[in-house]
PDB file of N, CA and C in Angstrom:
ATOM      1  N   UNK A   1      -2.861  21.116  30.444  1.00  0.00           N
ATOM      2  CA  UNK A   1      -2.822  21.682  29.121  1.00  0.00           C
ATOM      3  C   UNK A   1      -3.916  22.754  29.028  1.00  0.00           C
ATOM      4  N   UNK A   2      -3.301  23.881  28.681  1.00  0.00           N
ATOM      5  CA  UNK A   2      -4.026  24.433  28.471  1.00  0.00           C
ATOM      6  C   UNK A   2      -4.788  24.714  26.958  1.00  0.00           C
ATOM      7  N   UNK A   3      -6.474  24.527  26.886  1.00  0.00           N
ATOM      8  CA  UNK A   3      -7.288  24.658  25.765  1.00  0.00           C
ATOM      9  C   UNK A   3      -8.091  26.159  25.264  1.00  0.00           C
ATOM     10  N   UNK A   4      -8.296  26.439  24.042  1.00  0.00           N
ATOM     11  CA  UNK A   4      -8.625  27.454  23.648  1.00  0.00           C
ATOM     12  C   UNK A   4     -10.071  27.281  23.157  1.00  0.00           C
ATOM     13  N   UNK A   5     -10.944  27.593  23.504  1.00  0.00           N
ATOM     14  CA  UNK A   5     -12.388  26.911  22.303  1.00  0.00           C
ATOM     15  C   UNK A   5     -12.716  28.266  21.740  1.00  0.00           C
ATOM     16  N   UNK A   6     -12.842  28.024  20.359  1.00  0.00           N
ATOM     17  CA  UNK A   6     -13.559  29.408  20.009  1.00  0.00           C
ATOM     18  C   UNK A   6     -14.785  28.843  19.942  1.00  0.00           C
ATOM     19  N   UNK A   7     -15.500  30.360  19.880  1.00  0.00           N
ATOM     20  CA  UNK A   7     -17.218  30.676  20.192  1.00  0.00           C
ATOM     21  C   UNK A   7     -17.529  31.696  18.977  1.00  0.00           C
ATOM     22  N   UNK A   8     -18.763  31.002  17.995  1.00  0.00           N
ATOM     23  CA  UNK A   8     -19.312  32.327  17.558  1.00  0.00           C
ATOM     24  C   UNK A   8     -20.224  32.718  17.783  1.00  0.00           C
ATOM     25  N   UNK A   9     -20.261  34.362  17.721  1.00  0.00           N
ATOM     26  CA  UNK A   9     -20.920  35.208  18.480  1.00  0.00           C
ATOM     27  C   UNK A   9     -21.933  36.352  17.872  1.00  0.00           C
ATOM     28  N   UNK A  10     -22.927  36.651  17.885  1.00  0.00           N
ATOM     29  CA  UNK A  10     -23.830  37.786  17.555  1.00  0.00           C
ATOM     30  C   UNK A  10     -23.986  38.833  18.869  1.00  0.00           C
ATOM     31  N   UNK A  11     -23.514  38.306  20.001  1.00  0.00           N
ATOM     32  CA  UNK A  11     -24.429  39.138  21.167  1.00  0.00           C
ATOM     33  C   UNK A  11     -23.265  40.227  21.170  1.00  0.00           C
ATOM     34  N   UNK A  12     -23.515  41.497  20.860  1.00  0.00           N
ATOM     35  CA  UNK A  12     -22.644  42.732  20.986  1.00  0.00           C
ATOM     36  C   UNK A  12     -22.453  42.738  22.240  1.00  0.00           C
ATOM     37  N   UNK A  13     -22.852  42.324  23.279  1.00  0.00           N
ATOM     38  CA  UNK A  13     -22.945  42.879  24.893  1.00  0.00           C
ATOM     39  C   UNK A  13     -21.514  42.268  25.362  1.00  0.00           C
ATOM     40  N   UNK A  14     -21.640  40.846  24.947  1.00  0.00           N
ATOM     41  CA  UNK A  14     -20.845  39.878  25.645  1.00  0.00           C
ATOM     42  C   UNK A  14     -19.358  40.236  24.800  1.00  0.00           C
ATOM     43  N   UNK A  15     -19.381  40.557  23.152  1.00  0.00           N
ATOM     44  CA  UNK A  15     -18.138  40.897  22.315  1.00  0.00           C
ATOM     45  C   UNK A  15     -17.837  42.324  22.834  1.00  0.00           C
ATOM     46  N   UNK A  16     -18.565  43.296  23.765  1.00  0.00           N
ATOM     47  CA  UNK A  16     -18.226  44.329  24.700  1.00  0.00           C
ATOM     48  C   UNK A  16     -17.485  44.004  25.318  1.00  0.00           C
ATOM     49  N   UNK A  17     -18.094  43.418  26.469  1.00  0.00           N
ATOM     50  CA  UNK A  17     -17.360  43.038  27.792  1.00  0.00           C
ATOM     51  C   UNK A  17     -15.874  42.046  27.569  1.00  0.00           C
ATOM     52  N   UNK A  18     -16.192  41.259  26.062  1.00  0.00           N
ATOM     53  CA  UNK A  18     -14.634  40.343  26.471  1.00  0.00           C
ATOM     54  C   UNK A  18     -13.337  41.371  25.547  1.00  0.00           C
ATOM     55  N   UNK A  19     -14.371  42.750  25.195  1.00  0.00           N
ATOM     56  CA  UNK A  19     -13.174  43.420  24.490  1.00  0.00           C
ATOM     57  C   UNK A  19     -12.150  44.088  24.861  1.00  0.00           C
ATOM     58  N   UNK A  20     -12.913  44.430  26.526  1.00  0.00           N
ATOM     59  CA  UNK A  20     -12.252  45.350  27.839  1.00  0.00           C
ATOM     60  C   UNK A  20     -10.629  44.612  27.863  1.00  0.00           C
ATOM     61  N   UNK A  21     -10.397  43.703  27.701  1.00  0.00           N
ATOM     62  CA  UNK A  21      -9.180  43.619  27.862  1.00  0.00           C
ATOM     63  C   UNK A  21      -8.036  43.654  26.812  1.00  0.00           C
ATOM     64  N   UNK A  22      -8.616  43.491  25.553  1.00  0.00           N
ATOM     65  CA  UNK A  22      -7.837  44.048  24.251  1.00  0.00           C
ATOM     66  C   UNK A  22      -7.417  45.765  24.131  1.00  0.00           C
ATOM     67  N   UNK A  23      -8.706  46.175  24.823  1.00  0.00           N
ATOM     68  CA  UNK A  23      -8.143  47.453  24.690  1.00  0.00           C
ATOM     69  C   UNK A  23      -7.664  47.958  25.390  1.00  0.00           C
ATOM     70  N   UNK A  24      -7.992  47.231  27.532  1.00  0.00           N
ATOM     71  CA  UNK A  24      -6.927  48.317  27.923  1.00  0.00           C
ATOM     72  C   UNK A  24      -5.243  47.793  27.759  1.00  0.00           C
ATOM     73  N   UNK A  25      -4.957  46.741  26.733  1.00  0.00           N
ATOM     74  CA  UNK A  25      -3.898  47.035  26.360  1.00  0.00           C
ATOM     75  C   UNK A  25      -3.333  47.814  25.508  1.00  0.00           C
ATOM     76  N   UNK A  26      -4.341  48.162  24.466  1.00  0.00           N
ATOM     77  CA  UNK A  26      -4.154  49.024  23.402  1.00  0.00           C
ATOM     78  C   UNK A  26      -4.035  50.596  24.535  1.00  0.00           C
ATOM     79  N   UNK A  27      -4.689  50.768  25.202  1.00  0.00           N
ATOM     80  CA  UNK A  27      -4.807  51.500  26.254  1.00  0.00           C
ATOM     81  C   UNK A  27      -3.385  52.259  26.651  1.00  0.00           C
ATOM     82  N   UNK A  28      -2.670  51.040  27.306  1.00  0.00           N
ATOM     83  CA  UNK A  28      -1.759  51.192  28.352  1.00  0.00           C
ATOM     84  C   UNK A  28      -0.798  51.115  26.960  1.00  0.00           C
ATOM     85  N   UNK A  29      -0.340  50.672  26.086  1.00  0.00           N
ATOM     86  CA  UNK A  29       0.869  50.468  25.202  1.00  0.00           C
ATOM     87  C   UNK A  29       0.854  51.824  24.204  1.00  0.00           C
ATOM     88  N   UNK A  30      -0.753  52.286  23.906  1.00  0.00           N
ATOM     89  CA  UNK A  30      -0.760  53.763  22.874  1.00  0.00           C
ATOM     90  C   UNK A  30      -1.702  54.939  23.621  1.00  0.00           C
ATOM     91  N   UNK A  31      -1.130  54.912  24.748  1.00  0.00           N
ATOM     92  CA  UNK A  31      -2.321  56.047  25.186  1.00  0.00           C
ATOM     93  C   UNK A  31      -2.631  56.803  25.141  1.00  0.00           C
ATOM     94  N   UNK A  32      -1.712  57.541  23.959  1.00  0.00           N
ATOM     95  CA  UNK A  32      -1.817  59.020  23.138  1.00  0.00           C
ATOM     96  C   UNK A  32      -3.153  58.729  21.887  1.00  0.00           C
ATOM     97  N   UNK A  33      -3.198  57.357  21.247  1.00  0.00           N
ATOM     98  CA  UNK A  33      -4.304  57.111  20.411  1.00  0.00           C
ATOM     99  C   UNK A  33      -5.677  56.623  21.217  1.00  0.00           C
ATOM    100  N   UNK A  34      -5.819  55.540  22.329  1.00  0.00           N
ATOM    101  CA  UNK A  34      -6.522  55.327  22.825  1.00  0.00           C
ATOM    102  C   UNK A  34      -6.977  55.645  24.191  1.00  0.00           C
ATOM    103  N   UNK A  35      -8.386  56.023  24.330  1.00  0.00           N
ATOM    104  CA  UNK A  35      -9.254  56.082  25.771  1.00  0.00           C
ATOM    105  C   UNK A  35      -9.096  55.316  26.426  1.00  0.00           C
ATOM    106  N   UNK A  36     -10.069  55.504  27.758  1.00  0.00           N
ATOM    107  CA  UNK A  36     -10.024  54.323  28.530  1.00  0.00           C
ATOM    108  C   UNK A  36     -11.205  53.534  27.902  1.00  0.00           C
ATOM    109  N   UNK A  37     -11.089  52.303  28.454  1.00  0.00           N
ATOM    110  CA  UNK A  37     -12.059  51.480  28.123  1.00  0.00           C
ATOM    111  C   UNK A  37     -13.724  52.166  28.769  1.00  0.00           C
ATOM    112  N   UNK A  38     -14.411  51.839  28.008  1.00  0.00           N
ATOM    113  CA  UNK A  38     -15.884  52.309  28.577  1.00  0.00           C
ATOM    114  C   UNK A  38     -17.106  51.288  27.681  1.00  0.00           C
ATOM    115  N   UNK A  39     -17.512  50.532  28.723  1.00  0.00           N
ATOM    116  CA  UNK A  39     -18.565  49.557  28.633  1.00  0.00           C
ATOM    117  C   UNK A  39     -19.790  50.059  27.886  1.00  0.00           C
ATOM    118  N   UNK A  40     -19.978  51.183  27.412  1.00  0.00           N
ATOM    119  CA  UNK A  40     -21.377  51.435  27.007  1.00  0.00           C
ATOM    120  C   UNK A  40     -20.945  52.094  25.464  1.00  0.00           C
ATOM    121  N   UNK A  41     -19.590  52.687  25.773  1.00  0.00           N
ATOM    122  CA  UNK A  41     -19.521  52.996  24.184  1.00  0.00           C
ATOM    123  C   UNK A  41     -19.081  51.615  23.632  1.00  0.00           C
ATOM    124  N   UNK A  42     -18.628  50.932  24.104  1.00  0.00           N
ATOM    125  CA  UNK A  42     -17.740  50.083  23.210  1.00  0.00           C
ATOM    126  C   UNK A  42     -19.079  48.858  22.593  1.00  0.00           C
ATOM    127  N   UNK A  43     -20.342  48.853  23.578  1.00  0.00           N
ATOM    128  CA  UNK A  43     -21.681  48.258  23.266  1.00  0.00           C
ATOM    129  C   UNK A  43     -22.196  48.630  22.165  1.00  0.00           C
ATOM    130  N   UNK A  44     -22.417  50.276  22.206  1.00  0.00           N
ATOM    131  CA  UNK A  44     -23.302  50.753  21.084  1.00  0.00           C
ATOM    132  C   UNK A  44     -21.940  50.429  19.673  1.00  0.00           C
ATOM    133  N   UNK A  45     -20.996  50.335  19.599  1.00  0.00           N
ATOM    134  CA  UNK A  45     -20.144  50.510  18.557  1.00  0.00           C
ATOM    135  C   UNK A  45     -20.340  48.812  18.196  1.00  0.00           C
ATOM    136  N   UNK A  46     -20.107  48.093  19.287  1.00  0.00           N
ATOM    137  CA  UNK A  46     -20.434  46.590  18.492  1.00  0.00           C
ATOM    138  C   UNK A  46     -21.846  46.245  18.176  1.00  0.00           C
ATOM    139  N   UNK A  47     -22.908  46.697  18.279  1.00  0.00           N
ATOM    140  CA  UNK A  47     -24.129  46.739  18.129  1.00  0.00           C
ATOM    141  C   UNK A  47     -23.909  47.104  16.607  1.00  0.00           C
ATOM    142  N   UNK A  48     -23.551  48.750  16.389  1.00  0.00           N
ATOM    143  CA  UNK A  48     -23.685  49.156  14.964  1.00  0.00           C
ATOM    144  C   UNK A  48     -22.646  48.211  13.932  1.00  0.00           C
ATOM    145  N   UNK A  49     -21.406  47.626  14.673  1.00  0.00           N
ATOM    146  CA  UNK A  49     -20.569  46.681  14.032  1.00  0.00           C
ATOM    147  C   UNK A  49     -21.507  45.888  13.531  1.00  0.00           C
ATOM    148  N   UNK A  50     -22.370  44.810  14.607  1.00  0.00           N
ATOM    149  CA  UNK A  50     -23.167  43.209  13.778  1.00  0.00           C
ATOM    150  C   UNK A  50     -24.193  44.206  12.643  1.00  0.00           C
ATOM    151  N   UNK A  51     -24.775  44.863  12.828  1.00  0.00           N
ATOM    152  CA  UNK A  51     -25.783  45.348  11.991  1.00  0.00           C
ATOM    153  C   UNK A  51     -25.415  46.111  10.804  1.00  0.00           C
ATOM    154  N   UNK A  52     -24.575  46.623  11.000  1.00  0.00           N
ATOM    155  CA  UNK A  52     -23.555  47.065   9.455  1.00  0.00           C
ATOM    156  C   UNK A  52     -23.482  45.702   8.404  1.00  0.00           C
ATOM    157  N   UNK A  53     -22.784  45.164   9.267  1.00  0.00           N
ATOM    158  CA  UNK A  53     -22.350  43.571   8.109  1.00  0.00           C
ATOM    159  C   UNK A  53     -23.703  43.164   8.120  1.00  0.00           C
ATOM    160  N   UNK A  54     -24.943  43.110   8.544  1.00  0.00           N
ATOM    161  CA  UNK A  54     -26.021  42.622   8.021  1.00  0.00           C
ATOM    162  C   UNK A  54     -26.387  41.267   8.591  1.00  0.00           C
ATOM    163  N   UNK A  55     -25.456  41.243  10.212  1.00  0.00           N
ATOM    164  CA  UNK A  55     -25.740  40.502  11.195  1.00  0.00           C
ATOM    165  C   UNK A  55     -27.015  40.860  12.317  1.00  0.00           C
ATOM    166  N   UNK A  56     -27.340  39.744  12.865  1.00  0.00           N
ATOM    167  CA  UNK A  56     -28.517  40.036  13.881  1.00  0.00           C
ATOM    168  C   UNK A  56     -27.890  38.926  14.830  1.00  0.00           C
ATOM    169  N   UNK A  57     -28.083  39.733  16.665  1.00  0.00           N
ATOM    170  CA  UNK A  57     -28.218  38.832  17.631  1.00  0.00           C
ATOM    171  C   UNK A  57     -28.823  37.138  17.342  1.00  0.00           C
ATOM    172  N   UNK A  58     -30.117  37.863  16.900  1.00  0.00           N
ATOM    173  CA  UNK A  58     -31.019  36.583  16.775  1.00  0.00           C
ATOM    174  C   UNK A  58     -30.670  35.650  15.530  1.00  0.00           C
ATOM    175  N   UNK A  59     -30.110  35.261  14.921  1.00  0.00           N
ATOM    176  CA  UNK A  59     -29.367  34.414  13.781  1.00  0.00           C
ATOM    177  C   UNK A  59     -28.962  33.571  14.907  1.00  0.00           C
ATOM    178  N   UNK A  60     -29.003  32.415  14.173  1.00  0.00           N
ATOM    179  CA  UNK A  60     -28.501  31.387  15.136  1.00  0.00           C
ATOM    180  C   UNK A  60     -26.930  30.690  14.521  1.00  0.00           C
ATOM    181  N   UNK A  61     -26.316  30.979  13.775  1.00  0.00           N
ATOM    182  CA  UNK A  61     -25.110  31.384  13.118  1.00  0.00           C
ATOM    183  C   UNK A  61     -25.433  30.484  11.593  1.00  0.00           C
ATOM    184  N   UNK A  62     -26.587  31.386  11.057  1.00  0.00           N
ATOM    185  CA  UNK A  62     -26.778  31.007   9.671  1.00  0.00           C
ATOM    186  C   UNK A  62     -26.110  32.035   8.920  1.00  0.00           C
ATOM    187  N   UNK A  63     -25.281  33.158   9.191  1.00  0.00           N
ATOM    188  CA  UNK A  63     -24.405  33.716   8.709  1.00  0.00           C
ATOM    189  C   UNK A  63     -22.810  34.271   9.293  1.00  0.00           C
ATOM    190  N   UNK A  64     -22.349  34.967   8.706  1.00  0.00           N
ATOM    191  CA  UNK A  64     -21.340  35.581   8.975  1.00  0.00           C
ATOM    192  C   UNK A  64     -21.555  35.998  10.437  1.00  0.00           C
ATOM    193  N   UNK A  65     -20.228  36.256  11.324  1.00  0.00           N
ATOM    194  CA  UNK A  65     -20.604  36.312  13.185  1.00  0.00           C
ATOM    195  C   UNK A  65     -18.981  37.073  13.411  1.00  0.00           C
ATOM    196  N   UNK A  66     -19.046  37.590  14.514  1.00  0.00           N
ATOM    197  CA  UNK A  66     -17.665  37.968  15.123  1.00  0.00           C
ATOM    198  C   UNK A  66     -17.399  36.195  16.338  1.00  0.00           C
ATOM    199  N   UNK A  67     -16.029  36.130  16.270  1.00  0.00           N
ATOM    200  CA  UNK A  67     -15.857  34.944  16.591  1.00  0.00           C
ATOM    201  C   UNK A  67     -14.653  35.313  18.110  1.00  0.00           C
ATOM    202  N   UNK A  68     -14.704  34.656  18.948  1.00  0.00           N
ATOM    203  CA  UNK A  68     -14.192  35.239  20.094  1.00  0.00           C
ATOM    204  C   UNK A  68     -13.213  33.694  20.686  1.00  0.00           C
ATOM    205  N   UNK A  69     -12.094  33.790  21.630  1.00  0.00           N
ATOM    206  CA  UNK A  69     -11.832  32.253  21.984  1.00  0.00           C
ATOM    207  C   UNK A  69     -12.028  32.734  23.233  1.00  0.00           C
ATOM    208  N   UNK A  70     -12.107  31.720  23.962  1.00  0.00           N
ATOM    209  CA  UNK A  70     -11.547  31.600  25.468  1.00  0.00           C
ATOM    210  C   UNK A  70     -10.589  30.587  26.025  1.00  0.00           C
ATOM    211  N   UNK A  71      -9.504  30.824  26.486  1.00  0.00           N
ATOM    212  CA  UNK A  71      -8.102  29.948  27.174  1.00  0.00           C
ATOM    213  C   UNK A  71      -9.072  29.241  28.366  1.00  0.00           C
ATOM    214  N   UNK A  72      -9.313  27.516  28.263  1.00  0.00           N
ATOM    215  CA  UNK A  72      -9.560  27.406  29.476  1.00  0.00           C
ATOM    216  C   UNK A  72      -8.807  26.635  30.919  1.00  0.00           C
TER     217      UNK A  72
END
């Protein structure tokens, strides 16, 4: 059986890296709207994402978070 656990998350680095694969589908299905994937923009953009909403890495999830699953 396969299980899903979600995780919530502050670390922009790691909501980077597990985003690479959302987008290169968005990628490959609209590639007239979307780039390729790129690890450093997609960092600084989730960085300014948590800190917009008035999130911090360092919160230990005493607030609002981007929330991520993993199939395991």
């Amino acid at each position: 059986m396969n299980l899903i656990k979600v995780f919530r998350s502050y670390d922009y680095q790691k909501l980077a890296r597990l985003n690479e694969v959302v987008h290169n589908l968005h990628v490959k299905l609209y590639p007239r709207y979307f780039t390729p994937y790129n690890y450093s923009e997609m960092e600084v953009e989730f960085e300014k994402l948590i800190r917009k909403l008035g999130l911090s890495p360092s919160l230990n999830g005493e607030s609002l978070s981007c929330t991520y699953a993993v199939r395991k």
